[in-house]
N, C-alpha and C. Protein backbone atom coordinates (compact mmCIF):
# COMPACT_ATOMS: atom_id res chain seq x y z
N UNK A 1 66.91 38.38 243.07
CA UNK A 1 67.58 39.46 242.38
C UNK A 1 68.71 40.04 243.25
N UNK A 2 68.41 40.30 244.78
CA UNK A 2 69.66 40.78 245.23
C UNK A 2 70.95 39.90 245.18
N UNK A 3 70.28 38.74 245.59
CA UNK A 3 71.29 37.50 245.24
C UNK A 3 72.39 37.55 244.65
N UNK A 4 72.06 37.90 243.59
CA UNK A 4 72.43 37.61 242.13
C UNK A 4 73.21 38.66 241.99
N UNK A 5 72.59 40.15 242.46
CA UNK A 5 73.76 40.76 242.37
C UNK A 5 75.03 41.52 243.26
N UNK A 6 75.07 40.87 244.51
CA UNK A 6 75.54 40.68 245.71
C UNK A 6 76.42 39.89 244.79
N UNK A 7 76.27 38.58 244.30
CA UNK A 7 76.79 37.84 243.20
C UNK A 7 78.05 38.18 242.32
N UNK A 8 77.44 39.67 241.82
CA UNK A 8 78.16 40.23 240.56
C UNK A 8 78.81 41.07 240.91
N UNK A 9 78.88 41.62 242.33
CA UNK A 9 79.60 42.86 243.07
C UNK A 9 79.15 43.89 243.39
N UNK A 10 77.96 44.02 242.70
CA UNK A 10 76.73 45.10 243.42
C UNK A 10 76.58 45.45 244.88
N UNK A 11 76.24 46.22 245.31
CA UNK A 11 75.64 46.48 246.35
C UNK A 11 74.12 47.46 246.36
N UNK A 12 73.47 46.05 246.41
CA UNK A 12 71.89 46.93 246.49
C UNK A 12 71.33 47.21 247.65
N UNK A 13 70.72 48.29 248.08
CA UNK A 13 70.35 49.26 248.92
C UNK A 13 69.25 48.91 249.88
N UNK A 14 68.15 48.34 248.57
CA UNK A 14 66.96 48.81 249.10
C UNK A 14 66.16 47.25 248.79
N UNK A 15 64.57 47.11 249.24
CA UNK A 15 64.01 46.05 249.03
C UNK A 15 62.45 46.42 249.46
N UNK A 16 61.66 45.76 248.40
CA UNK A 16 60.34 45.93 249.14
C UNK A 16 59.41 45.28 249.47
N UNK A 17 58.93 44.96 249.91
CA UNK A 17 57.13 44.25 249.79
C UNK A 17 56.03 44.61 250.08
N UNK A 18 54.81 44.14 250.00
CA UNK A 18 53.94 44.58 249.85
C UNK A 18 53.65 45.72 251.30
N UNK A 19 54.01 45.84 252.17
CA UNK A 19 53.83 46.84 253.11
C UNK A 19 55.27 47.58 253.14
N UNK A 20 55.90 47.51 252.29
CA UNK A 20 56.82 48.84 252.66
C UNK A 20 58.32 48.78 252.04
N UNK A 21 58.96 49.31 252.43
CA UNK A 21 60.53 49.13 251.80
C UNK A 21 61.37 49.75 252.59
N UNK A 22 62.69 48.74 253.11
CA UNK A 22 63.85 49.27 253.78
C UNK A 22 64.69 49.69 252.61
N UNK A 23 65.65 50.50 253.49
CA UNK A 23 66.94 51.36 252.73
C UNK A 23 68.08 51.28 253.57
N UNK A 24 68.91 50.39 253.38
CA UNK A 24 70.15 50.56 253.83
C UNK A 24 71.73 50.66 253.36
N UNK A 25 71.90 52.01 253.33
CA UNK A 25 73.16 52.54 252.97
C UNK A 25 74.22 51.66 252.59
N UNK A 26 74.63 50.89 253.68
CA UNK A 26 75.60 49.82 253.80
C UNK A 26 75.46 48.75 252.70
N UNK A 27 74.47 48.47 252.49
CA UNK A 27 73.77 47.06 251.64
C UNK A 27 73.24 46.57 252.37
N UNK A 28 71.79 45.46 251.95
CA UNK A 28 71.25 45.04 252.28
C UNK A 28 71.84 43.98 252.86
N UNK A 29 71.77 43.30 253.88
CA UNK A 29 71.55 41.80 254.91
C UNK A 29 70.82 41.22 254.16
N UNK A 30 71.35 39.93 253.23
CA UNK A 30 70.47 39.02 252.69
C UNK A 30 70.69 37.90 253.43
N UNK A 31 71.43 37.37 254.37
CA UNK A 31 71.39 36.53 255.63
C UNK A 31 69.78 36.88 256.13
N UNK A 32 69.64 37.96 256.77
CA UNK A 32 68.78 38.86 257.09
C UNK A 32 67.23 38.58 256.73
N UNK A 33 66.91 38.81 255.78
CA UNK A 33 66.22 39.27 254.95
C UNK A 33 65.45 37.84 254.20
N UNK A 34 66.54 36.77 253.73
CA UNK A 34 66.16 35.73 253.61
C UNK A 34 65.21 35.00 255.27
N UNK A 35 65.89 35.36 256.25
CA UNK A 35 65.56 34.89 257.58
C UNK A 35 64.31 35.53 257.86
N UNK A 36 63.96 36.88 257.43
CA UNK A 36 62.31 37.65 257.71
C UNK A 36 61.34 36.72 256.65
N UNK A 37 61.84 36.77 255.72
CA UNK A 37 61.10 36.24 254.27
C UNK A 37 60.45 35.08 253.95
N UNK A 38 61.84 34.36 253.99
CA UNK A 38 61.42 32.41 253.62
C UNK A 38 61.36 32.08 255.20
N UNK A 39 61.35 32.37 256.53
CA UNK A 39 61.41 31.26 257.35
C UNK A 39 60.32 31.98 258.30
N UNK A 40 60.46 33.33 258.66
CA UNK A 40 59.59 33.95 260.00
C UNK A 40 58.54 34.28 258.94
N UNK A 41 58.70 34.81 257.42
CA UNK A 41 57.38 35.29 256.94
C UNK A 41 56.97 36.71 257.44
N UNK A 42 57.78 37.51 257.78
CA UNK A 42 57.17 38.58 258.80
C UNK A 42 57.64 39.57 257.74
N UNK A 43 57.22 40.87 258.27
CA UNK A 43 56.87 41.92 257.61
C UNK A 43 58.41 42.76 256.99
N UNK A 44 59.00 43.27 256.38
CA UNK A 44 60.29 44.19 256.13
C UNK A 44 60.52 44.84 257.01
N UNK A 45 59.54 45.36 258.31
CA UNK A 45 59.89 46.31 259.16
C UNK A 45 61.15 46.12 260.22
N UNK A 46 60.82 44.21 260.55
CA UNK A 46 61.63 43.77 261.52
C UNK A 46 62.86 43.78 261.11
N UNK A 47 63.33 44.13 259.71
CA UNK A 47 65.31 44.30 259.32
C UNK A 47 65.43 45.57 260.49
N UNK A 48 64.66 46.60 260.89
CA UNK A 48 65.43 47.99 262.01
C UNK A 48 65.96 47.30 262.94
N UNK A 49 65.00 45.98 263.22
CA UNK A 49 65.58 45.60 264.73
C UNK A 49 67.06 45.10 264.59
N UNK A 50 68.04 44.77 263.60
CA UNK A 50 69.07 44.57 264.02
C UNK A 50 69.98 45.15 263.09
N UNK A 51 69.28 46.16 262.69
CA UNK A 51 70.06 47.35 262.01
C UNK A 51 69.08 48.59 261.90
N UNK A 52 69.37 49.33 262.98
CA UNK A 52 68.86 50.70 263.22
C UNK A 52 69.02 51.25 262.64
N UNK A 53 70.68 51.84 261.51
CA UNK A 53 70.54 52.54 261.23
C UNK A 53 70.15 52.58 259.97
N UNK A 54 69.56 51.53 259.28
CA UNK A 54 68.70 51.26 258.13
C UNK A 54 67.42 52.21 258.15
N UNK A 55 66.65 52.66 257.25
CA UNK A 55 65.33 53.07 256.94
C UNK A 55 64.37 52.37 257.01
N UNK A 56 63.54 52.25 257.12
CA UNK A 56 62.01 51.31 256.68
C UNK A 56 60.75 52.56 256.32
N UNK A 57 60.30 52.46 255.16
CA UNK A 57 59.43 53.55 254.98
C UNK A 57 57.90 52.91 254.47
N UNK A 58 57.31 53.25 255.69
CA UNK A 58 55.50 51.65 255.43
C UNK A 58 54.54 53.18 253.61
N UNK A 59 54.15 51.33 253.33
CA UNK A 59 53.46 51.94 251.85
C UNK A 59 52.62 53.49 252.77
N UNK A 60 51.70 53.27 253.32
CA UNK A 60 51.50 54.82 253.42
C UNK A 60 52.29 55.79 253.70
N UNK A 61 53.38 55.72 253.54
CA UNK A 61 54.43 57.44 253.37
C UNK A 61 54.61 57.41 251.92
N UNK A 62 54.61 56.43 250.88
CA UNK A 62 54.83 56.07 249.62
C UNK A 62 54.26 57.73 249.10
N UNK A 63 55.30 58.32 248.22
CA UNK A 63 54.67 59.34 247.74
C UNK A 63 53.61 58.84 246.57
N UNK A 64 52.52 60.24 246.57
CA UNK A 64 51.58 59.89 245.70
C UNK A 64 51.88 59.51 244.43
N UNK A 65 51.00 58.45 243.77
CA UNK A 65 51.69 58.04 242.69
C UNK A 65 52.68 57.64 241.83
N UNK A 66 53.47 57.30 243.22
CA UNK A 66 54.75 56.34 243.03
C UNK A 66 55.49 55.55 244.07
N UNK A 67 56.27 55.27 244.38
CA UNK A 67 57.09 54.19 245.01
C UNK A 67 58.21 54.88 246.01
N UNK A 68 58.47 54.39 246.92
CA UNK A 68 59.41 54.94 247.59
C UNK A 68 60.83 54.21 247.72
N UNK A 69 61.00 53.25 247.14
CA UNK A 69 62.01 52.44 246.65
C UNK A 69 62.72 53.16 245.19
N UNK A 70 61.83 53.97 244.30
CA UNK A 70 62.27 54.72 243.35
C UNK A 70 63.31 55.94 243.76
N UNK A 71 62.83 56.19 244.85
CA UNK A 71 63.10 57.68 245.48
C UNK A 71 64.41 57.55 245.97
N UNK A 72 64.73 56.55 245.77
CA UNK A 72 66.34 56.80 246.98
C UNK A 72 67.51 56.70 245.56
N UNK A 73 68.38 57.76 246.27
CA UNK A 73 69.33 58.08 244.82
C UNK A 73 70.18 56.73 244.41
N UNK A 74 70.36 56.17 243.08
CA UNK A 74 71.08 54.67 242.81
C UNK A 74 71.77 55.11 241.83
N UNK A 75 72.75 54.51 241.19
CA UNK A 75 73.27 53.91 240.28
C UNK A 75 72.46 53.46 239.14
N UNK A 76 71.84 52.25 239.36
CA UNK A 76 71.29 51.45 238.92
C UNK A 76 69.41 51.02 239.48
N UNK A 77 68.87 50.43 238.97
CA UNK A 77 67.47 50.03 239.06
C UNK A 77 66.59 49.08 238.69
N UNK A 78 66.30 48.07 239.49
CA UNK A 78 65.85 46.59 238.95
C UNK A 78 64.36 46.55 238.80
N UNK A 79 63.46 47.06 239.00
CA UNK A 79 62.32 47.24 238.91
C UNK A 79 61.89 45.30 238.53
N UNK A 80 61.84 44.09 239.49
CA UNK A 80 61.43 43.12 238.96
C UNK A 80 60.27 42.61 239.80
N UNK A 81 59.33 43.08 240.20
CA UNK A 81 58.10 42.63 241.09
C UNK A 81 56.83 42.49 239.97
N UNK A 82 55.92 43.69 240.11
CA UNK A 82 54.94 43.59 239.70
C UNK A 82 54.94 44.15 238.18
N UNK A 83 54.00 44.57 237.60
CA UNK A 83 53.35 45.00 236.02
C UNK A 83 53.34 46.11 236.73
N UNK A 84 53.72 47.64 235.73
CA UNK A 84 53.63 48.78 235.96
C UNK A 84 53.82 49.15 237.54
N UNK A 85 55.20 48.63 238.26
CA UNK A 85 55.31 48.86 239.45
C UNK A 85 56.22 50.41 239.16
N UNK A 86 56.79 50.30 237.95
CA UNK A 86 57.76 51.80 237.94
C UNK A 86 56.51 52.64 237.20
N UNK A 87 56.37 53.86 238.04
CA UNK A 87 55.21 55.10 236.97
C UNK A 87 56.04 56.11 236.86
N UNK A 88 55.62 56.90 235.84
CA UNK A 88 56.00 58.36 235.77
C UNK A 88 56.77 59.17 236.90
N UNK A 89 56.12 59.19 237.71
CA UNK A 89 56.55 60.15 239.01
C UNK A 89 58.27 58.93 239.48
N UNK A 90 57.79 57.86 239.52
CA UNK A 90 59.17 57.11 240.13
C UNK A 90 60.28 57.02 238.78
N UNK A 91 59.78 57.25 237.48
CA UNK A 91 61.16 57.90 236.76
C UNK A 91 61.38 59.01 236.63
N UNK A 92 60.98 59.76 236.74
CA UNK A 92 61.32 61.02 236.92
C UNK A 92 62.24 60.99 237.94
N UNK A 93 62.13 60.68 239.18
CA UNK A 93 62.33 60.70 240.49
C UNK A 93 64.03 60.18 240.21
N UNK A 94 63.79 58.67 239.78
CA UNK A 94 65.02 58.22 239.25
C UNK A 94 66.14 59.05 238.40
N UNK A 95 65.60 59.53 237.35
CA UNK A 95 66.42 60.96 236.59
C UNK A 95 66.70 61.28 237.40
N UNK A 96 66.10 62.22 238.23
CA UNK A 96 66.80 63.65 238.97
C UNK A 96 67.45 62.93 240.12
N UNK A 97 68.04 61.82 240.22
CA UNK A 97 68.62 61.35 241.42
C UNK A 97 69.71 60.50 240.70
N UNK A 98 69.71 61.03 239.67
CA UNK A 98 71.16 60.83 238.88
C UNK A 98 71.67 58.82 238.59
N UNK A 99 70.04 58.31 238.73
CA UNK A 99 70.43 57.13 238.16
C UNK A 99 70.96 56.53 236.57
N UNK A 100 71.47 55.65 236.40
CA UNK A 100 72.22 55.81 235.24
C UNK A 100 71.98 54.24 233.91
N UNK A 101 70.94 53.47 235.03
CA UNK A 101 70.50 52.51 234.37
C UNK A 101 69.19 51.51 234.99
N UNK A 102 68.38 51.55 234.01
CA UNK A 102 67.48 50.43 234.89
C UNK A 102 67.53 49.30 233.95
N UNK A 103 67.39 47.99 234.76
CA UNK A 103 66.97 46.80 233.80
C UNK A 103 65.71 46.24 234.43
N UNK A 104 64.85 46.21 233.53
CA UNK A 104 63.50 45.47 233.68
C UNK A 104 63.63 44.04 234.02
N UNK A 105 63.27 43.65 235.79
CA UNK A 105 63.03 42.00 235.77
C UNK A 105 62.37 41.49 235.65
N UNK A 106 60.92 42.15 235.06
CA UNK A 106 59.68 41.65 235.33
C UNK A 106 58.64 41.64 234.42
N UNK A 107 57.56 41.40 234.18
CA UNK A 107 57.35 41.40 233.06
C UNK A 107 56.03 42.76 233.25
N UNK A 108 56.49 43.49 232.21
CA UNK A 108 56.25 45.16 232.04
C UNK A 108 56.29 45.80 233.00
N UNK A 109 57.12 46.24 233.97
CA UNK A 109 57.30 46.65 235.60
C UNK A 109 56.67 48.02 235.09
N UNK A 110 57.52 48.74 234.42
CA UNK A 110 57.83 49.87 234.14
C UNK A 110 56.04 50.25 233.20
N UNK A 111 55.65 51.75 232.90
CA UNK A 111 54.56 52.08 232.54
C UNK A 111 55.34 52.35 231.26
N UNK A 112 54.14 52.72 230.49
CA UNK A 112 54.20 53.38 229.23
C UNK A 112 55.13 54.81 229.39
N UNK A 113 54.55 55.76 230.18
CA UNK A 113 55.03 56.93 230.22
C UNK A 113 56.15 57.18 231.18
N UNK A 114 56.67 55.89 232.14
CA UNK A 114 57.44 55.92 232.21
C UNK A 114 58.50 56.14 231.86
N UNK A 115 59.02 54.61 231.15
CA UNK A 115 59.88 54.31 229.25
C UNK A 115 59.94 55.34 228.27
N UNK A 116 59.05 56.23 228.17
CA UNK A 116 58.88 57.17 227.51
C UNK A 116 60.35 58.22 227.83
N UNK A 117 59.58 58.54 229.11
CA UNK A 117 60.62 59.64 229.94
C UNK A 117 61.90 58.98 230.10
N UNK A 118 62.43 57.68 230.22
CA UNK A 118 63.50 57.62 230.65
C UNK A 118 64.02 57.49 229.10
N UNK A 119 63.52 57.09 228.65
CA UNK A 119 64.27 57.01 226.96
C UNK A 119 64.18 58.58 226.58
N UNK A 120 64.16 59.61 226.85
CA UNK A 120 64.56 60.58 226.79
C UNK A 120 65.22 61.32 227.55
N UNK A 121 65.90 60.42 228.45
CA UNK A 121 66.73 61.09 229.45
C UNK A 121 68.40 60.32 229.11
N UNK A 122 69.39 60.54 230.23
CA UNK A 122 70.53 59.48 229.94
C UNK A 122 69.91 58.41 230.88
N UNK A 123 69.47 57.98 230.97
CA UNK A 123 68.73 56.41 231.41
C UNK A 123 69.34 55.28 230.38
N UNK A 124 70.10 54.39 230.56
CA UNK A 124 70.14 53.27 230.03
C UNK A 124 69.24 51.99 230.23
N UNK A 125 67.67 51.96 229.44
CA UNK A 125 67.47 51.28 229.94
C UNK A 125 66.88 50.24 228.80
N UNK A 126 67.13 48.88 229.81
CA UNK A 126 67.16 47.38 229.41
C UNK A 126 65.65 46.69 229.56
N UNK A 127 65.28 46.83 228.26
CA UNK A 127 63.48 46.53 228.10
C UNK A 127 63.30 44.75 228.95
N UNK A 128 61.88 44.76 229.43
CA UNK A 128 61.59 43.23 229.95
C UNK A 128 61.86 42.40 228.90
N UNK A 129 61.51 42.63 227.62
CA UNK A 129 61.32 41.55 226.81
C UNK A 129 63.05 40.88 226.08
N UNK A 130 64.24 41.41 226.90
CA UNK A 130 65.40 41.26 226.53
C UNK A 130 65.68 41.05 228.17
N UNK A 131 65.55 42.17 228.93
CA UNK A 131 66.59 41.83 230.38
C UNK A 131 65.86 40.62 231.05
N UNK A 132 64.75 40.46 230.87
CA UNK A 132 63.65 39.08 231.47
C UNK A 132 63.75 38.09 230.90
N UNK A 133 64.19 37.91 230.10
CA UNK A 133 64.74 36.38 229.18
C UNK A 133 65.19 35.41 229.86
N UNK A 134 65.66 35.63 230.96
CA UNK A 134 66.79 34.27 231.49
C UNK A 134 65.65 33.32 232.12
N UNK A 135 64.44 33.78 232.40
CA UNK A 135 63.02 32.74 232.81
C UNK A 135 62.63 31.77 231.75
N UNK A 136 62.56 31.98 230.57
CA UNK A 136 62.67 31.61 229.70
C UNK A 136 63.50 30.64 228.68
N UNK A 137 64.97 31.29 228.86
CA UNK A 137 66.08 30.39 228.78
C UNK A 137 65.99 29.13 229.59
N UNK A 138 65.98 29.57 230.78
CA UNK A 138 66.18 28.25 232.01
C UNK A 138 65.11 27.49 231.57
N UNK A 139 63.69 27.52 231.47
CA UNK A 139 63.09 26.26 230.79
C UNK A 139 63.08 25.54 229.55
N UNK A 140 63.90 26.54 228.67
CA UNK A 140 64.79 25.79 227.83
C UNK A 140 65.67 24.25 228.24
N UNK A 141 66.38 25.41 228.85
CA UNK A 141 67.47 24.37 229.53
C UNK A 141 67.05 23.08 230.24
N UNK A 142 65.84 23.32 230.70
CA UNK A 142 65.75 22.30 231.21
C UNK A 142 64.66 21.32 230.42
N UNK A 143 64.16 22.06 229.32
CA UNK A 143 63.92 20.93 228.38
C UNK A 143 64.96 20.16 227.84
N UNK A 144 66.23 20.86 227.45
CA UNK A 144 66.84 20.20 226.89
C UNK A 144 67.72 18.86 227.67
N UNK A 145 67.65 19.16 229.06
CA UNK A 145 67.84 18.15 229.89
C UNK A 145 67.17 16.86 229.78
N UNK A 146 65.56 17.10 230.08
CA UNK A 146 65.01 16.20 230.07
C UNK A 146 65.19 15.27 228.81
N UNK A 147 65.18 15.63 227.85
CA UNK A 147 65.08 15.42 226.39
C UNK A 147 66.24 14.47 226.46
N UNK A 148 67.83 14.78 226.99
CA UNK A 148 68.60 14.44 226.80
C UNK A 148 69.17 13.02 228.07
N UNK A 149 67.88 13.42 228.80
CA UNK A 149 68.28 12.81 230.11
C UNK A 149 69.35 12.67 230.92
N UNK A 150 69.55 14.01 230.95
CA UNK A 150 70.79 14.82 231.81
C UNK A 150 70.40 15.28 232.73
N UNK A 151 71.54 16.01 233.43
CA UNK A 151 70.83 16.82 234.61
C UNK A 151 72.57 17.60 234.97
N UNK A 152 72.19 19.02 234.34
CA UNK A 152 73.26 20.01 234.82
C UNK A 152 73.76 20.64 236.10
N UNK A 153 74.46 20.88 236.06
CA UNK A 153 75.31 21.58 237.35
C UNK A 153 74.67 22.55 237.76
N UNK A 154 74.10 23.52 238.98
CA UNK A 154 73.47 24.77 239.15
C UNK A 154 74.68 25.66 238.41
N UNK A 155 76.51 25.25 238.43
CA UNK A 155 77.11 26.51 237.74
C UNK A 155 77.34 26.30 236.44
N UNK A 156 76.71 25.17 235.80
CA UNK A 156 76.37 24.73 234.38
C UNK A 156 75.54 25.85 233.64
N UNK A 157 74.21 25.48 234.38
CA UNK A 157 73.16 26.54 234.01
C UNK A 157 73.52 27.37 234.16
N UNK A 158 74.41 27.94 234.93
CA UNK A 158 74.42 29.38 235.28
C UNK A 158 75.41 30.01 234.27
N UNK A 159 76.70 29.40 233.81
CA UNK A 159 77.42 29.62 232.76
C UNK A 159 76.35 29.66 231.30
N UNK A 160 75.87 29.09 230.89
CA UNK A 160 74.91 29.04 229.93
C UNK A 160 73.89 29.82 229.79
N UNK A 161 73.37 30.28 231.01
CA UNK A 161 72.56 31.37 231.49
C UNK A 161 72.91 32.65 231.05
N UNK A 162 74.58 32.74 231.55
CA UNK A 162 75.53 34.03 231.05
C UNK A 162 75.49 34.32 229.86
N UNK A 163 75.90 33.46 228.97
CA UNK A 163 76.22 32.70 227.41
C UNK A 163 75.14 33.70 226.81
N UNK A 164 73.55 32.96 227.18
CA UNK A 164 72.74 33.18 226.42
C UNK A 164 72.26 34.40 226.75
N UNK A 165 72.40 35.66 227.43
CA UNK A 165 71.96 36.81 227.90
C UNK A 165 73.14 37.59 227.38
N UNK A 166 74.53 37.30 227.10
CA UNK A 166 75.20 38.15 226.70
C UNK A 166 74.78 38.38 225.04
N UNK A 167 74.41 37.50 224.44
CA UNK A 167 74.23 36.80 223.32
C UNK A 167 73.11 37.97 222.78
N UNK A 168 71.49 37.90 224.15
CA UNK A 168 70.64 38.97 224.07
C UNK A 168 71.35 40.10 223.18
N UNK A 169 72.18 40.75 225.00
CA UNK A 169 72.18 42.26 225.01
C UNK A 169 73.44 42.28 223.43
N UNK A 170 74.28 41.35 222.93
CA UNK A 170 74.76 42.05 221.75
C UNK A 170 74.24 42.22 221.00
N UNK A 171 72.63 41.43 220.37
CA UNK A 171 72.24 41.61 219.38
C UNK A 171 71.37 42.66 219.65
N UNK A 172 70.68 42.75 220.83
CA UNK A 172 69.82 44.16 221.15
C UNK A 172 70.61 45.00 220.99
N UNK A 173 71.60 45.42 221.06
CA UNK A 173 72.33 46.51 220.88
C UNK A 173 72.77 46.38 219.16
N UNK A 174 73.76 45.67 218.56
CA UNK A 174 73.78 45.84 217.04
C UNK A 174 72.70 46.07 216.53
N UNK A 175 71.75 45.86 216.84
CA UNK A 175 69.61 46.05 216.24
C UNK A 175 69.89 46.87 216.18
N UNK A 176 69.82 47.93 217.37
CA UNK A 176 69.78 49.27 217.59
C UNK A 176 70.76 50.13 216.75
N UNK A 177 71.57 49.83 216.71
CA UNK A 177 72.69 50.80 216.00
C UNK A 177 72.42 50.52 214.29
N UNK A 178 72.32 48.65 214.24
CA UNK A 178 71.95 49.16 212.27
C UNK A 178 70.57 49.52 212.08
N UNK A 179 69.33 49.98 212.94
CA UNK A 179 68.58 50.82 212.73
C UNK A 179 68.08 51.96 212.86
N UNK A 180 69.42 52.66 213.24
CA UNK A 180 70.11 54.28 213.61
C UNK A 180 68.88 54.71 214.96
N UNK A 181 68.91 53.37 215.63
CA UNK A 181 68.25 53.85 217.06
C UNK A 181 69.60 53.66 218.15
N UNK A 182 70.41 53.80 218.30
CA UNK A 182 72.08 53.42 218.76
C UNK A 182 71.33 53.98 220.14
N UNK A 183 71.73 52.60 221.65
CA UNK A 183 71.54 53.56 222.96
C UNK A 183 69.84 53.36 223.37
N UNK A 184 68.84 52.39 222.10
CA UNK A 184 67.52 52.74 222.46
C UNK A 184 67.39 51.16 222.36
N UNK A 185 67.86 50.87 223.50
CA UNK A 185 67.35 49.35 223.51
C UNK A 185 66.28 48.49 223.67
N UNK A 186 65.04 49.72 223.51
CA UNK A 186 63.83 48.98 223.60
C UNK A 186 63.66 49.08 222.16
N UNK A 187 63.67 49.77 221.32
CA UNK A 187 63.51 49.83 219.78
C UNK A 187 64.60 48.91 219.52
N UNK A 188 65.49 48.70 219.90
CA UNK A 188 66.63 47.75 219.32
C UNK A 188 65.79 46.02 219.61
N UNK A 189 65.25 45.98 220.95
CA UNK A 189 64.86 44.33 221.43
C UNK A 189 63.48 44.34 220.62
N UNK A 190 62.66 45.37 220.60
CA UNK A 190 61.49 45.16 219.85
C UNK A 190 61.86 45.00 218.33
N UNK A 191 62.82 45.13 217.49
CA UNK A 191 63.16 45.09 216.39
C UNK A 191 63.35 43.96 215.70
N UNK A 192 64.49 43.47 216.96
CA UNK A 192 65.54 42.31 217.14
C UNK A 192 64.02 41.04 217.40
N UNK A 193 63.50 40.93 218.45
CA UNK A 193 62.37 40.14 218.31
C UNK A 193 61.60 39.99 217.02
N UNK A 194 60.92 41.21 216.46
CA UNK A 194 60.10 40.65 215.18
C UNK A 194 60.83 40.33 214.22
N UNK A 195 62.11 40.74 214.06
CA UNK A 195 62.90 40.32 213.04
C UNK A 195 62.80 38.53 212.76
N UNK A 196 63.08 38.12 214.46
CA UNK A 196 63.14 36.70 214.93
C UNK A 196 62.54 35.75 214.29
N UNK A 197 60.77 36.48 214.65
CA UNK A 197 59.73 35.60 214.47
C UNK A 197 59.34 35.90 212.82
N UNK A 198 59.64 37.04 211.92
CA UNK A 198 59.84 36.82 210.71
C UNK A 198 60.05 35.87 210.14
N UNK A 199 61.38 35.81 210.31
CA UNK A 199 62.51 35.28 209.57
C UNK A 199 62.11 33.89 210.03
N UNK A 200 61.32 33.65 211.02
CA UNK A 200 61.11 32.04 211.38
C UNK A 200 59.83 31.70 210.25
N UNK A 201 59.00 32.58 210.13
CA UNK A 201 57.61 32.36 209.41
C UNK A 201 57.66 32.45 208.17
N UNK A 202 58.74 33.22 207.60
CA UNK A 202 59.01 33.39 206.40
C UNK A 202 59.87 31.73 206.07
N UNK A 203 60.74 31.37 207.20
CA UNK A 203 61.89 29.88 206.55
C UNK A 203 60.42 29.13 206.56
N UNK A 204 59.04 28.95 207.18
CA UNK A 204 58.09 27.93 207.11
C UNK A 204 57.12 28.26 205.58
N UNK A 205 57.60 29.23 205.04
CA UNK A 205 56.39 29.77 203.53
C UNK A 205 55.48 30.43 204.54
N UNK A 206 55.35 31.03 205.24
CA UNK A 206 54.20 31.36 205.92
C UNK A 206 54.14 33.05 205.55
C-alpha cells in the first residue's frame, strides 16, 4: 500500500505492525522499511536507528481502545491490515484531526460504529467491498491469461487495474446519487453490488 502510493504522489506518514507503529513527518523510507520487513524481519522500532527524528510508538502506549496510527493528524486513511482494525475511538480521533478521507484496503478494517460515525461526519469514505476490489480483479486477470495463454505486462495489469477501479468508484458514486444517497458511498457500493447480482439472477429466470 505505501508503494503504491509513494506511486501516485502521496506521501504516507505512518506504518504499523504487530508491535507498534512509526510516524514520520517527512514520509516514510520504503527503501527502509522494505529492508526491516522482507529481509532482516525485525521489529518497526529499528526505522529510529537511521532516522531519529521519526516516532515509534510500541502497542502498549496504543490508546485504550484504539490505534495509534489513527491518532496522527492525515489527509487521508488506508486502514488495510486486519478486520475491525479501525474502532470508534480511532474515527473519532480521525474526525477531530481533520482527516478528509479513508479508503478501506481490507476486508472490513473499519467497525460497525465506526462507518457509522464517519458517515456522519465530512469523512469521505470508500467502503471494502468497492476500494478492495483490485484483489479480486487481478485474479480475474489472471484467469483470463491463463485461459488465453498469455501472459501480461506488470504495467498491463496495472493499466487495467486502473480501468477497472475507476469503472468501480463511477458507478459507486452514480448509485449513490440516483438513490438520493449522493457522498454515501457505502449505500451507493452496497446498492450498486445487489443491483449486480440481481440483475444476474433475474437474466438466469432465477
Amino acid at each position: 500500500m505505501i508503494e503504491k502510493l509513494q506511486h501516485l504522489g502521496a506521501v504516507p506518514v505512518t506504518c504499523t505492525d504487530s508491535k507498534g507503529t512509526i510516524y514520520d513527518a517527512k514520509g516514510i523510507d520504503l527503501v527502509l522499511l522494505k529492508d526491516l520487513k522482507l529481509r532482516q524481519r525485525v521489529s518497526l522500532e529499528g526505522y529510529i536507528a537511521e532516522h531519529p527524528d521519526a516516532e515509534y510508538i510500541p502497542v502498549s502506549q496504543y490508546p485504550i481502545g484504539g490505534h495509534a496510527v489513527w491518532n496522527i493528524p492525515c489527509y487521508s486513511a488506508f486502514p488495510c491490515a486486519t478486520q475491525n482494525e479501525l474502532t470508534l475511538i480511532d474515527a473519532h480521533n480521525l474526525i477531530e484531526n481533520g482527516c478528509q478521507s479513508v479508503s478501506e484496503g481490507a476486508n472490513m478494517p473499519s467497525t460497525t460504529e465506526a462507518v457509522h460515525a464517519m458517515l456522519k461526519s465530512d469523512i469521505s469514505l470508500a467502503p471494502a467491498k468497492a476500494a478492495n476490489a483490485g484483489g479480486v480483479a487481478t485474479s480475474a486477470f489472471e484467469m483470463s491469461q491463463n485461459a488465453s495463454m498469455t501472459r501480461w505486462t506488470f504495467d498491463e495489469v496495472d493499466r487495467k487495474l486502473e480501468e477497472t477501479m475507476i469503472q468501480i468508484c463511477e458507478n459507486v458514486d452514480s448509485t449513490a446519487k440516483e438513490y438520493s444517497t449522493e457522498g454515501n458511498y457505502v449505500d451507493g457500493a452496497n446498492i450498486a453490488g445487489f443491483k449486480r447480482v440481481a440483475e444476474a439472477m433475474m437474466a438466469e429466470a432465477i
